[in-house]
N, C-alpha and C. Protein backbone atom coordinates (compact mmCIF):
# COMPACT_ATOMS: atom_id res chain seq x y z
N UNK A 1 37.84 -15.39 -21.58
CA UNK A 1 37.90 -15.99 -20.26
C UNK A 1 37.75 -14.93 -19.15
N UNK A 2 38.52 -13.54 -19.32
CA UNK A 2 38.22 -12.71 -18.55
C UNK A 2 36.90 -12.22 -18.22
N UNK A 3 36.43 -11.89 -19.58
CA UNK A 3 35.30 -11.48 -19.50
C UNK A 3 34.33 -12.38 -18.99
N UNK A 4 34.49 -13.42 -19.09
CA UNK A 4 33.28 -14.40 -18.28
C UNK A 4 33.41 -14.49 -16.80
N UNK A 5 34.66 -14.41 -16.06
CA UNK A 5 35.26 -13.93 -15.27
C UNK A 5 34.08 -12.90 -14.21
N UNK A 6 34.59 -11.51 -15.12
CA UNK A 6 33.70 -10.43 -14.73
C UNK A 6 31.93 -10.53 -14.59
N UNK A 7 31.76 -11.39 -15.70
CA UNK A 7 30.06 -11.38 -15.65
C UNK A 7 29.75 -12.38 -14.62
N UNK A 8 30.54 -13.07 -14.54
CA UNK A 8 30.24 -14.05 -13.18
C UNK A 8 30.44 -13.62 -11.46
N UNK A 9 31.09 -12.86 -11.75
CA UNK A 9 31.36 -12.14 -9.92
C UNK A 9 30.73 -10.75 -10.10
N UNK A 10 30.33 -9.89 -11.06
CA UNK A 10 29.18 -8.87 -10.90
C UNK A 10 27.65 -9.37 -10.51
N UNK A 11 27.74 -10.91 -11.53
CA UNK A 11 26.44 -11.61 -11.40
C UNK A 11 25.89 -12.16 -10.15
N UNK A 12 27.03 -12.78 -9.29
CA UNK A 12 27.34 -13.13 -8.21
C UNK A 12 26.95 -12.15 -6.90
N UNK A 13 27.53 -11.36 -7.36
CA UNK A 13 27.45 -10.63 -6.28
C UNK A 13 26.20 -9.24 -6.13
N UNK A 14 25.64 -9.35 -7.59
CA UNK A 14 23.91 -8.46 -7.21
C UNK A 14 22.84 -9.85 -6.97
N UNK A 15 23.44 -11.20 -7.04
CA UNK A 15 22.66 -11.91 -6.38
C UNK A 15 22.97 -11.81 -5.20
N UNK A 16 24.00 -11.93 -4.73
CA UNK A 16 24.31 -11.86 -3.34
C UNK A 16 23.83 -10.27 -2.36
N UNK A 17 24.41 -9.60 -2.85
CA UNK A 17 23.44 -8.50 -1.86
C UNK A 17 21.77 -8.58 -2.18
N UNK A 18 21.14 -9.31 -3.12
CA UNK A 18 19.87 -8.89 -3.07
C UNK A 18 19.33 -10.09 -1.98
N UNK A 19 19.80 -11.36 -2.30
CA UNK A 19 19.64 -11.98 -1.17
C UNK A 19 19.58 -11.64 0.61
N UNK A 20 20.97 -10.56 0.51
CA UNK A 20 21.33 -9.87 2.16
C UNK A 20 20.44 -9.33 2.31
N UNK A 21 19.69 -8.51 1.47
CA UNK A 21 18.91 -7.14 1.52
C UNK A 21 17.35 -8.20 2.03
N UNK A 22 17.15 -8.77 0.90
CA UNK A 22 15.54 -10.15 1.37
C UNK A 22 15.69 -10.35 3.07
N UNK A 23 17.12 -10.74 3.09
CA UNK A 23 16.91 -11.73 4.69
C UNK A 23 16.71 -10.83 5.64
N UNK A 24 17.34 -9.66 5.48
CA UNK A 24 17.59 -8.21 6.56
C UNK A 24 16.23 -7.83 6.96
N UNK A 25 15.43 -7.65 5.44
CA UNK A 25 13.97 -7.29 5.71
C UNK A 25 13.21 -8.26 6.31
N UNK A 26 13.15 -9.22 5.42
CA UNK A 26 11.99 -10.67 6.63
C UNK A 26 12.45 -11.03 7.70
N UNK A 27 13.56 -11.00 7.98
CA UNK A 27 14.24 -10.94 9.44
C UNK A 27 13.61 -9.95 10.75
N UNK A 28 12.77 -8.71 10.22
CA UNK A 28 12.61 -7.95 10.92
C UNK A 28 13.88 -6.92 10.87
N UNK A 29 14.48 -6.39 9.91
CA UNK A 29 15.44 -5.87 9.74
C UNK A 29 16.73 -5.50 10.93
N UNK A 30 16.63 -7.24 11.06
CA UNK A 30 18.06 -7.42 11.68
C UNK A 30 18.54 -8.48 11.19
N UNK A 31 20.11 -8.43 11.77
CA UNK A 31 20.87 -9.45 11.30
C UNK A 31 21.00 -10.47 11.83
N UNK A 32 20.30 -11.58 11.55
CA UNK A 32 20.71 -13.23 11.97
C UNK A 32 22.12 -13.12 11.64
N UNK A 33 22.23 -14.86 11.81
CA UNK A 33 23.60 -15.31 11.28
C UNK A 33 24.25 -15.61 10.21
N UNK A 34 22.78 -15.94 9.55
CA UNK A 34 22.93 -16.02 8.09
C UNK A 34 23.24 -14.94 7.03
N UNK A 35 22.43 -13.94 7.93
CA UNK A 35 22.99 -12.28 7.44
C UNK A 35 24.06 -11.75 7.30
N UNK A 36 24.87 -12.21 8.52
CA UNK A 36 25.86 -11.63 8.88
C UNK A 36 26.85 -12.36 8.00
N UNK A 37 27.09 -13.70 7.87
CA UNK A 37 27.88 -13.93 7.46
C UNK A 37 27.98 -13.82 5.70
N UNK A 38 26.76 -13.95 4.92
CA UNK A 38 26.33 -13.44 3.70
C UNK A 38 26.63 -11.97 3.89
N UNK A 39 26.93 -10.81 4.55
CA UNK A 39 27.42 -9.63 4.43
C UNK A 39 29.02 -9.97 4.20
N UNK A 40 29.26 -10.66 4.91
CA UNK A 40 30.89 -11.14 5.33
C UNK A 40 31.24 -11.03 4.05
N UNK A 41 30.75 -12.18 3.37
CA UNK A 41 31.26 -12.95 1.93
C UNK A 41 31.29 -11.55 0.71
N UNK A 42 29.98 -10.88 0.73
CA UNK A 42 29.57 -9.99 -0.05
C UNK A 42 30.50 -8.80 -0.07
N UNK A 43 30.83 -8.44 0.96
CA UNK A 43 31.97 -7.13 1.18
C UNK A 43 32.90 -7.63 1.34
N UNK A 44 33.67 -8.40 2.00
CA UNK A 44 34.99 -9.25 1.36
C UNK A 44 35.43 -9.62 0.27
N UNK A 45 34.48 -10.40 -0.17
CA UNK A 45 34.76 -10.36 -2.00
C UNK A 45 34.93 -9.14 -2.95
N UNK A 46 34.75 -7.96 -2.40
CA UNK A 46 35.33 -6.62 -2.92
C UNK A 46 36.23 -6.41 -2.89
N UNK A 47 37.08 -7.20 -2.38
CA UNK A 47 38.75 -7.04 -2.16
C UNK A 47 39.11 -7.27 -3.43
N UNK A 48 38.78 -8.58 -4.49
CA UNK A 48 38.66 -8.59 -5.53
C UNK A 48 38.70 -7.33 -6.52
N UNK A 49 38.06 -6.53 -5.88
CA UNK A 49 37.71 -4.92 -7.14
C UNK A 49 38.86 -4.12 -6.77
N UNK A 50 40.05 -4.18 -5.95
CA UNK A 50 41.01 -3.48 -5.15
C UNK A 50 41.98 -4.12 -6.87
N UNK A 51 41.93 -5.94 -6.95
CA UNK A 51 42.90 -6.72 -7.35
C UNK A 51 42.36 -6.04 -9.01
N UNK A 52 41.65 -6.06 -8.98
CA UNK A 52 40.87 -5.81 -11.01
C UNK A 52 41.12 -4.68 -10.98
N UNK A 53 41.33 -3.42 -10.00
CA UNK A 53 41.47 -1.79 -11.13
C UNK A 53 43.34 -2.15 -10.62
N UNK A 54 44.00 -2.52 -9.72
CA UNK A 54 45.26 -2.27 -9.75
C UNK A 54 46.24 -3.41 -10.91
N UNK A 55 45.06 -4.46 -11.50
CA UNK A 55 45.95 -5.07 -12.63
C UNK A 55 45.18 -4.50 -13.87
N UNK A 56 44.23 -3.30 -13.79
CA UNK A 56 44.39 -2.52 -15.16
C UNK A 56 42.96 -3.57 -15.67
N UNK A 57 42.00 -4.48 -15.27
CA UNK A 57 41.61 -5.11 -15.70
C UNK A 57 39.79 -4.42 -15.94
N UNK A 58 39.60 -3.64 -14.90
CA UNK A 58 38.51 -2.25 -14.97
C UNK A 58 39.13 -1.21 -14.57
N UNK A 59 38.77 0.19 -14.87
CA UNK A 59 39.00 1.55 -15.90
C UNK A 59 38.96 2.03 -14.31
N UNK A 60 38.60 1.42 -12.46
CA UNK A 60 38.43 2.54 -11.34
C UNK A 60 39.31 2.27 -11.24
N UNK A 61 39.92 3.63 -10.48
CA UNK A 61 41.08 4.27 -10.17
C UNK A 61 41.13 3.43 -8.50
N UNK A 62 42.40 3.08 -8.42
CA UNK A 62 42.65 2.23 -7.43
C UNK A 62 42.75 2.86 -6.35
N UNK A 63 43.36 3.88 -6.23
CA UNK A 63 43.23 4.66 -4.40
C UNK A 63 41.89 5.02 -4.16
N UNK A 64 40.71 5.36 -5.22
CA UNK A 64 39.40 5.63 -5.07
C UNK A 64 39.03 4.59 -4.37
N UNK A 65 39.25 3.48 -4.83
CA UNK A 65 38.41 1.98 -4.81
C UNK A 65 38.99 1.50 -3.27
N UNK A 66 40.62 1.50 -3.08
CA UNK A 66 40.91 1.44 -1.71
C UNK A 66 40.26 2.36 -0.50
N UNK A 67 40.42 3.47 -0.81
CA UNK A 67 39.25 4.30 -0.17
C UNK A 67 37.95 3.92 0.48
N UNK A 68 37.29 3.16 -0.60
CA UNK A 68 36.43 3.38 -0.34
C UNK A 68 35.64 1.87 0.46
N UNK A 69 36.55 0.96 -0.04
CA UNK A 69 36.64 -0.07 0.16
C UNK A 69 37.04 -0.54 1.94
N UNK A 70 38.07 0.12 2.03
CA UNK A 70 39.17 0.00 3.15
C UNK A 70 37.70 0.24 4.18
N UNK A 71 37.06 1.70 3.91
CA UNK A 71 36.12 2.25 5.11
C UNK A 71 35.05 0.75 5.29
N UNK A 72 34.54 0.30 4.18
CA UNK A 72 33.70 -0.76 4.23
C UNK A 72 33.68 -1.54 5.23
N UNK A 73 35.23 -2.36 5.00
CA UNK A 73 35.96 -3.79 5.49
C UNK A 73 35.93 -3.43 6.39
N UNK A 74 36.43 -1.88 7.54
CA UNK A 74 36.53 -1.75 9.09
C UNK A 74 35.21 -1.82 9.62
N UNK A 75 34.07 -1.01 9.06
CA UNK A 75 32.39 -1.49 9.18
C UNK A 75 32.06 -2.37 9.05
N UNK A 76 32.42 -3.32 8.49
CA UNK A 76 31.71 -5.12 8.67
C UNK A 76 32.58 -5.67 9.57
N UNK A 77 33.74 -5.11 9.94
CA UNK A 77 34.49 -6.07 10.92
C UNK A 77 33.68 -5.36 12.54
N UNK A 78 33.43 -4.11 12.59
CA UNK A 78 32.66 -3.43 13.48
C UNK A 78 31.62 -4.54 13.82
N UNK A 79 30.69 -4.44 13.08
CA UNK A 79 29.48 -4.81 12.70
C UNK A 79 29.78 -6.45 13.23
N UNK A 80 31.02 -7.32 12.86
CA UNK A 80 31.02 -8.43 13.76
C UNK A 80 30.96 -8.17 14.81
N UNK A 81 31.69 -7.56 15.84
CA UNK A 81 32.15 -7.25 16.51
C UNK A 81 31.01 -6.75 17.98
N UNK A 82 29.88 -5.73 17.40
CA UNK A 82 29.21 -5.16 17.82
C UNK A 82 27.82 -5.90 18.55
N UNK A 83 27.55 -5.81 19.55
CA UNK A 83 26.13 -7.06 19.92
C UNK A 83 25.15 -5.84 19.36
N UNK A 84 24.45 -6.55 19.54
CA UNK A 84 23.07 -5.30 18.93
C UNK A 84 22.51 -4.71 20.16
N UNK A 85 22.64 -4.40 21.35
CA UNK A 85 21.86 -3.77 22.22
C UNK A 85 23.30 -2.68 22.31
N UNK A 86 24.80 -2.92 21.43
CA UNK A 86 25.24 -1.59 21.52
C UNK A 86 25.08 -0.64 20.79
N UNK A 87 24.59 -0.75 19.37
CA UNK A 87 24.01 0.69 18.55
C UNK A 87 23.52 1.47 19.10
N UNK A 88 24.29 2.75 18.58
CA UNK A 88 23.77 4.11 19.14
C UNK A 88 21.94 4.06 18.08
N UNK A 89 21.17 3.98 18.60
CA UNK A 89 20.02 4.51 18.22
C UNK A 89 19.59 5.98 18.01
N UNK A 90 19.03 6.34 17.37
CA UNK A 90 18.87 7.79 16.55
C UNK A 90 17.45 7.75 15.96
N UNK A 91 16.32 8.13 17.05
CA UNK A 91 14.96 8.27 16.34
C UNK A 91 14.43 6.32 16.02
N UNK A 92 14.74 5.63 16.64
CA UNK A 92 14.62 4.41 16.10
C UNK A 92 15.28 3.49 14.77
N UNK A 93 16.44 4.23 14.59
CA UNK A 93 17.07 3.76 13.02
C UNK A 93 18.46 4.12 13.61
N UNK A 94 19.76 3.12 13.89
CA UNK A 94 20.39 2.67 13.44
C UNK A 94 21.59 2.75 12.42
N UNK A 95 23.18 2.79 12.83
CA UNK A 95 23.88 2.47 11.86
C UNK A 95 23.58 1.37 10.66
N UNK A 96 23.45 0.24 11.60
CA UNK A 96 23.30 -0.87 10.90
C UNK A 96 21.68 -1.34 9.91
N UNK A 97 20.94 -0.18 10.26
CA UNK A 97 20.05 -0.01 9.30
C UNK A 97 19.97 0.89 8.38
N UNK A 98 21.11 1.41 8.25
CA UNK A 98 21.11 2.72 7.27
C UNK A 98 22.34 1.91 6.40
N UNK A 99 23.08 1.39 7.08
CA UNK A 99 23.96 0.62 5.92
C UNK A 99 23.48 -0.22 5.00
N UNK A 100 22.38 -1.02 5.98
CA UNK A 100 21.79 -2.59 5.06
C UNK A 100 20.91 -2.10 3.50
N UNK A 101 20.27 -0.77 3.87
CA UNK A 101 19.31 -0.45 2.79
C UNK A 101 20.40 0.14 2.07
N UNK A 102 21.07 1.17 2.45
CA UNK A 102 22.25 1.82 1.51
C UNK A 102 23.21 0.95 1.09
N UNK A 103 23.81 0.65 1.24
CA UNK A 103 25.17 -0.35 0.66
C UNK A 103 24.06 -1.79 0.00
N UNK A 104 23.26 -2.33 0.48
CA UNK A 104 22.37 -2.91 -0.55
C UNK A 104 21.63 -2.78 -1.74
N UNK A 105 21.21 -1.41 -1.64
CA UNK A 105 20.47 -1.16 -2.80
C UNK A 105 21.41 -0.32 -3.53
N UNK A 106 22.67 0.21 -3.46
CA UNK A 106 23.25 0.14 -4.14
C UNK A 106 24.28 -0.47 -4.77
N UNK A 107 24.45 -1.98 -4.07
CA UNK A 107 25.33 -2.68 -5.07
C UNK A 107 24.74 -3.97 -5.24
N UNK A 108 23.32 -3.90 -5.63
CA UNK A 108 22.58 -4.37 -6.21
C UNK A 108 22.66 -3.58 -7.60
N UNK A 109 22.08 -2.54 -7.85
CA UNK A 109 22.25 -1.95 -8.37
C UNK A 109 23.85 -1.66 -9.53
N UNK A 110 24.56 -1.64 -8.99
CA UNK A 110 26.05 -1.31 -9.12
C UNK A 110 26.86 -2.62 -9.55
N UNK A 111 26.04 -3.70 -9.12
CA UNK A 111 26.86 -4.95 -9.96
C UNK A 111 26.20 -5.60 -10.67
N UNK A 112 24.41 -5.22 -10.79
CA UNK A 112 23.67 -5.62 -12.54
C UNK A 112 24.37 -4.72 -13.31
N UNK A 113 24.61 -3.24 -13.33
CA UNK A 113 25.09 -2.36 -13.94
C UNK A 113 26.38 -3.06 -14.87
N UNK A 114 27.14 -3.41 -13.81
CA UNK A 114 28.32 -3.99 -14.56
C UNK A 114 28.20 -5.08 -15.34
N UNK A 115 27.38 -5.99 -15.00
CA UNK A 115 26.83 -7.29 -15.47
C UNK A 115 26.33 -6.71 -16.94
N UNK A 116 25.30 -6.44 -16.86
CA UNK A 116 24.50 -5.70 -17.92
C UNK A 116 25.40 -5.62 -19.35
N UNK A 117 26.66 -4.14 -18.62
CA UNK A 117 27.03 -3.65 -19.62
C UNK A 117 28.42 -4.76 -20.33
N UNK A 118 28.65 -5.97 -19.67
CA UNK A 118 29.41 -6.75 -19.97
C UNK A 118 28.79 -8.07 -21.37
N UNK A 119 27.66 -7.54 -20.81
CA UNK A 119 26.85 -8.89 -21.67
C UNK A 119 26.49 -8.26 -22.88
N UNK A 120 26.40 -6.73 -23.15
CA UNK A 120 26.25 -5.34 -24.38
C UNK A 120 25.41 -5.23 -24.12
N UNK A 121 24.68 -5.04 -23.14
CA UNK A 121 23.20 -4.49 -23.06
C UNK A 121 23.48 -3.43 -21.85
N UNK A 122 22.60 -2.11 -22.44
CA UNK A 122 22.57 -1.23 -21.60
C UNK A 122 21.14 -0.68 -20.97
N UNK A 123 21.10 -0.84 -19.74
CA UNK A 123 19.63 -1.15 -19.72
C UNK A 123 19.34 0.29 -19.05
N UNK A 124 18.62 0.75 -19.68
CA UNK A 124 18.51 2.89 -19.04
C UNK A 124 18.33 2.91 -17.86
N UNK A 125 16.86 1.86 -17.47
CA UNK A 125 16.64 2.28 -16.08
C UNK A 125 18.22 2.03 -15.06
N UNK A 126 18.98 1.15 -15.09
CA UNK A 126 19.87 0.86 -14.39
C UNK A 126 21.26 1.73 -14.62
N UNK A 127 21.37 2.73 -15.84
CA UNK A 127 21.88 3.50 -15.95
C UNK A 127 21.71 4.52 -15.20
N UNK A 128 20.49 5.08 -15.21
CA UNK A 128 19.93 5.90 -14.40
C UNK A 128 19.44 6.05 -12.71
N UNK A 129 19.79 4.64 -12.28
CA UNK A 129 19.28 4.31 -11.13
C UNK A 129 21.04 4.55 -10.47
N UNK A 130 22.16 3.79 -10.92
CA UNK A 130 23.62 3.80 -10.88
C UNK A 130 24.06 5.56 -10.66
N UNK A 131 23.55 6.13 -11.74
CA UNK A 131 23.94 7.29 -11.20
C UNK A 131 23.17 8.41 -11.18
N UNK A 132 22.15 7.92 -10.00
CA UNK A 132 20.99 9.04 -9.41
C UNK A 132 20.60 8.67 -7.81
N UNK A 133 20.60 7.12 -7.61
CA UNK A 133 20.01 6.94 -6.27
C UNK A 133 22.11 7.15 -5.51
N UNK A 134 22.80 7.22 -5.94
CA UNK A 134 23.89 7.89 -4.81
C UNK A 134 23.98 8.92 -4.13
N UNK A 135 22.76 9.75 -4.76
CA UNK A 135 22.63 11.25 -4.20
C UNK A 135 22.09 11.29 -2.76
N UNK A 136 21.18 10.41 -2.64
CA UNK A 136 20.74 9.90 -1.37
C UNK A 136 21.44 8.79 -0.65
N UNK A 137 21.95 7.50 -1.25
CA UNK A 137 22.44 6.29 -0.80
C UNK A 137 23.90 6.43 0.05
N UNK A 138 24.40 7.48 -0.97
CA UNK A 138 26.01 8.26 -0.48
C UNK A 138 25.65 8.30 0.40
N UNK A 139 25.61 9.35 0.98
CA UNK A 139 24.95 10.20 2.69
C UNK A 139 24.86 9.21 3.60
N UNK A 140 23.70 8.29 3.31
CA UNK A 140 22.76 7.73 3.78
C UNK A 140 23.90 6.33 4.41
N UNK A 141 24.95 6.20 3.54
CA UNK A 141 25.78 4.94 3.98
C UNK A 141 26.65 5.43 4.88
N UNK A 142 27.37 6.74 4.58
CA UNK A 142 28.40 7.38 5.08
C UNK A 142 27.92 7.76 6.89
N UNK A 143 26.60 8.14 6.67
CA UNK A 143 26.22 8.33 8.30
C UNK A 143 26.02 7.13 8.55
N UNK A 144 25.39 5.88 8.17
CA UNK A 144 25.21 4.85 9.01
C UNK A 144 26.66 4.07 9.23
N UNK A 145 27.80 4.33 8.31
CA UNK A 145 29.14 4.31 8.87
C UNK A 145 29.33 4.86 10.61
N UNK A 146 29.36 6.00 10.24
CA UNK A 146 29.96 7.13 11.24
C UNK A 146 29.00 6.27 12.29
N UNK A 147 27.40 6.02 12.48
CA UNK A 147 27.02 5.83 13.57
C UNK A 147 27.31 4.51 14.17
N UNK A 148 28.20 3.54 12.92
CA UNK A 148 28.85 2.23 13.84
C UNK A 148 29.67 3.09 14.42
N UNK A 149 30.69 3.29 13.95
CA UNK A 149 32.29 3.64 14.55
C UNK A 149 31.72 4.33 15.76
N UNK A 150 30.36 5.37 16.01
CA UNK A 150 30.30 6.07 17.00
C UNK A 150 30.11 4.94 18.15
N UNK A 151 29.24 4.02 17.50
CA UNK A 151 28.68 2.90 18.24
C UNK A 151 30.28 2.30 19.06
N UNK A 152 30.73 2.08 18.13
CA UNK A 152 32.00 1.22 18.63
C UNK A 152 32.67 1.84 19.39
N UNK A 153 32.92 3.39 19.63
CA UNK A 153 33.88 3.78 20.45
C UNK A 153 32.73 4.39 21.70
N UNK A 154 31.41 4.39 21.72
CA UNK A 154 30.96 4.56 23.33
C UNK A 154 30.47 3.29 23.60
N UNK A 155 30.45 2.11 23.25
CA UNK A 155 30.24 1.15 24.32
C UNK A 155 30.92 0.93 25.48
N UNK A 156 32.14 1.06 25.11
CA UNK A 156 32.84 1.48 26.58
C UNK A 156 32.92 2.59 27.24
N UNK A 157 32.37 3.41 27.12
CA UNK A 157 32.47 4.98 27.00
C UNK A 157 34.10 5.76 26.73
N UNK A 158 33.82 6.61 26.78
CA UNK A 158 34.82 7.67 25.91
C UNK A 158 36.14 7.62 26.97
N UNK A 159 37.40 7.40 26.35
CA UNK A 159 38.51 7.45 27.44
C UNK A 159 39.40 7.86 26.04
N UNK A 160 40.79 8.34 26.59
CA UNK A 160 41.25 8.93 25.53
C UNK A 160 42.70 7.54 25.41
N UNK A 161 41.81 6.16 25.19
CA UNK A 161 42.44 4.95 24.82
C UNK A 161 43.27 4.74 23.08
N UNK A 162 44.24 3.71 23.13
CA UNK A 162 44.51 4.19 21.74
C UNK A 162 43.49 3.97 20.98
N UNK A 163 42.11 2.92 21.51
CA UNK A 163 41.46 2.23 20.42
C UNK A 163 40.66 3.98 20.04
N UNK A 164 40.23 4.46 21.20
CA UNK A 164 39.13 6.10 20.78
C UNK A 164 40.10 6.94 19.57
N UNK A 165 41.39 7.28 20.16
CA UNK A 165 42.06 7.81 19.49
C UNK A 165 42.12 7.51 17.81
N UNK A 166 41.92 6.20 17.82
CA UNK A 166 42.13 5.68 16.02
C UNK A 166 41.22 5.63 15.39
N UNK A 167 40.11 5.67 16.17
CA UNK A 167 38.94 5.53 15.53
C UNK A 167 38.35 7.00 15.57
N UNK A 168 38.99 8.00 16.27
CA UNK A 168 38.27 8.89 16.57
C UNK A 168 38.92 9.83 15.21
N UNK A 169 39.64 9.34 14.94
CA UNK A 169 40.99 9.44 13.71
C UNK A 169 40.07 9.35 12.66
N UNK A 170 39.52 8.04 12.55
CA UNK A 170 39.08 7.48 11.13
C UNK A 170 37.96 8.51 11.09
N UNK A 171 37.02 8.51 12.09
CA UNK A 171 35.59 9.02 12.31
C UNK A 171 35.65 10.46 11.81
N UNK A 172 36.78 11.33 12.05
CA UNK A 172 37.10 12.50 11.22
C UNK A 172 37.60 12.36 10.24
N UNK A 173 38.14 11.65 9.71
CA UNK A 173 38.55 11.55 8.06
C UNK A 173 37.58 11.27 7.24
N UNK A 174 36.32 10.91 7.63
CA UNK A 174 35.04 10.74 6.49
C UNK A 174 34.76 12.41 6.29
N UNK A 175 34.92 13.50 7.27
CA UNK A 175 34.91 14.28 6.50
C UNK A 175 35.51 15.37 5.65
N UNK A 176 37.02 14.80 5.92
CA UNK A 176 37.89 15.37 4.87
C UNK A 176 37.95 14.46 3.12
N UNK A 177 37.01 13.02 3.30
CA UNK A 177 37.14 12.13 2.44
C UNK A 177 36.38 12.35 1.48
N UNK A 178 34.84 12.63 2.30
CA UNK A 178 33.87 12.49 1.63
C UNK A 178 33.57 13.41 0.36
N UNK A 179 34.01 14.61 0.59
CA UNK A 179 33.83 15.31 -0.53
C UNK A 179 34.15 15.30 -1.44
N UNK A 180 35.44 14.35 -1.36
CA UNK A 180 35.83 14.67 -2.72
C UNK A 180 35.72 13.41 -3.82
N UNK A 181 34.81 12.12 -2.66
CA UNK A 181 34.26 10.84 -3.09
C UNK A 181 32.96 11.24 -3.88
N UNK A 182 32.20 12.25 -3.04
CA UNK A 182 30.76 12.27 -3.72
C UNK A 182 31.43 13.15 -5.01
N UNK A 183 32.46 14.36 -4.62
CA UNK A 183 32.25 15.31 -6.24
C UNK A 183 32.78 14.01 -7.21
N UNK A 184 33.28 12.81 -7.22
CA UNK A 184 33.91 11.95 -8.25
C UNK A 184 32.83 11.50 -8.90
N UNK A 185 31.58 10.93 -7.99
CA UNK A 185 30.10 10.12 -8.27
C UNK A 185 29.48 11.34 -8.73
N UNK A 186 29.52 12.87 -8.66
CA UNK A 186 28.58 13.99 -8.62
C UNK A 186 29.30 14.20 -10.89
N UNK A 187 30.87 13.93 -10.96
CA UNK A 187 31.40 13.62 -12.27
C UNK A 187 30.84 12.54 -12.75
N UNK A 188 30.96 11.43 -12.27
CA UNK A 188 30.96 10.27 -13.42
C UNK A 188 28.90 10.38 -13.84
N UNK A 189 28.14 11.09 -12.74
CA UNK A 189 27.25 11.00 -13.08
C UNK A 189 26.65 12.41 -14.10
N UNK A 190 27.78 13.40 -14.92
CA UNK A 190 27.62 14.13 -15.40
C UNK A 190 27.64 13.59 -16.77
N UNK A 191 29.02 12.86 -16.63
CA UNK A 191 29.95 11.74 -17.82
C UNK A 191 28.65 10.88 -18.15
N UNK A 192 27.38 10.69 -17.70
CA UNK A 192 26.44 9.06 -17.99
C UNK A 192 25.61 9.36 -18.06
N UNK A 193 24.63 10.78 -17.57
CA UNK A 193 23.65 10.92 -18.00
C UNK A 193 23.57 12.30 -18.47
């Protein structure tokens, strides 16, 4: 029962981001409403992966997964939050376009993986895709993070408010965080391939 469980919300949910990822692009790689709220569902329902490593039910380590998770949930609540003429723009690209391709194509990726290996099939390319495209996708999510939160704290411009202060908080803790998130992915991808 468990296990059907698992193959059904990994299954679920690399349908579901591949769907986000389709609409983002034919959209003109922005977010309708339909987007937005299919992001909603998709990264919310990860709260779920917080509830499965802290009842022992998958092998990730739960402060990793809160970690990493926690940063997510404040970026999609951003990301409600945010109209689109406030992104900080950078060369024509976007927080919110560096997230949609990164956090999409990798948990697309990241929940056939699980799917896959639940059903006993191990499929190489997706072995190899799981732990090789993070080398780029990492980065690539972590700055389009940083450039919401940047987004979020100059739309009003800079005042030393509590909201700058907490966020200006969080916005430096990606880089006391990050390193030691990627050396974990820089391990497990020593451990797999």
């Amino acid at each position: 029962m468990l296990k059907t469980y698992l193959k059904l919300y990994n299954l679920t949910l690399a349908i579901g981001w591949a769907a986000l990822l389709i609409i983002y692009i034919l959209n003109g790689c922005k977010l309708n409403e339909v987007g937005l709220i299919l992001l909603n569902i998709c990264q919310f329902a990860a709260v779920l992966e917080i509830i499965h490593a802290a009842l022992k039910i998958v092998s990730s380590p739960v402060v990793t997964t809160i970690k990493q998770l926690g940063s997510r949930f404040m970026v999609v609540v951003l990301i409600d939050l945010l109209k689109s003429e406030e992104y900080i723009n950078v060369g024509g690209i976007t927080g919110l376009h560096l997230i949609m391709f990164a956090w999409g194509i990798t948990e697309i990726v990241r929940y056939s993986f699980y799917f896959s290996g639940l059903i006993g099939k191990e499929i190489k390319i997706l072995v190899f895709l799981r732990y090789t495209l993070f080398l780029v996708l990492y980065p690539m999510g972590v700055m389009g993070e940083l450039l919401i939160i940047y987004s979020w704290m100059a739309k009003d411009g800079f005042t030393f408010s509590v909201n700058d202060v907490v966020f200006g908080i969080i916005f430096l803790s990606y880089f006391v965080f990050f390193p030691g998130m990627f050396g974990h992915m820089l391990s497990q991808r020593k451990k797999k391939l």
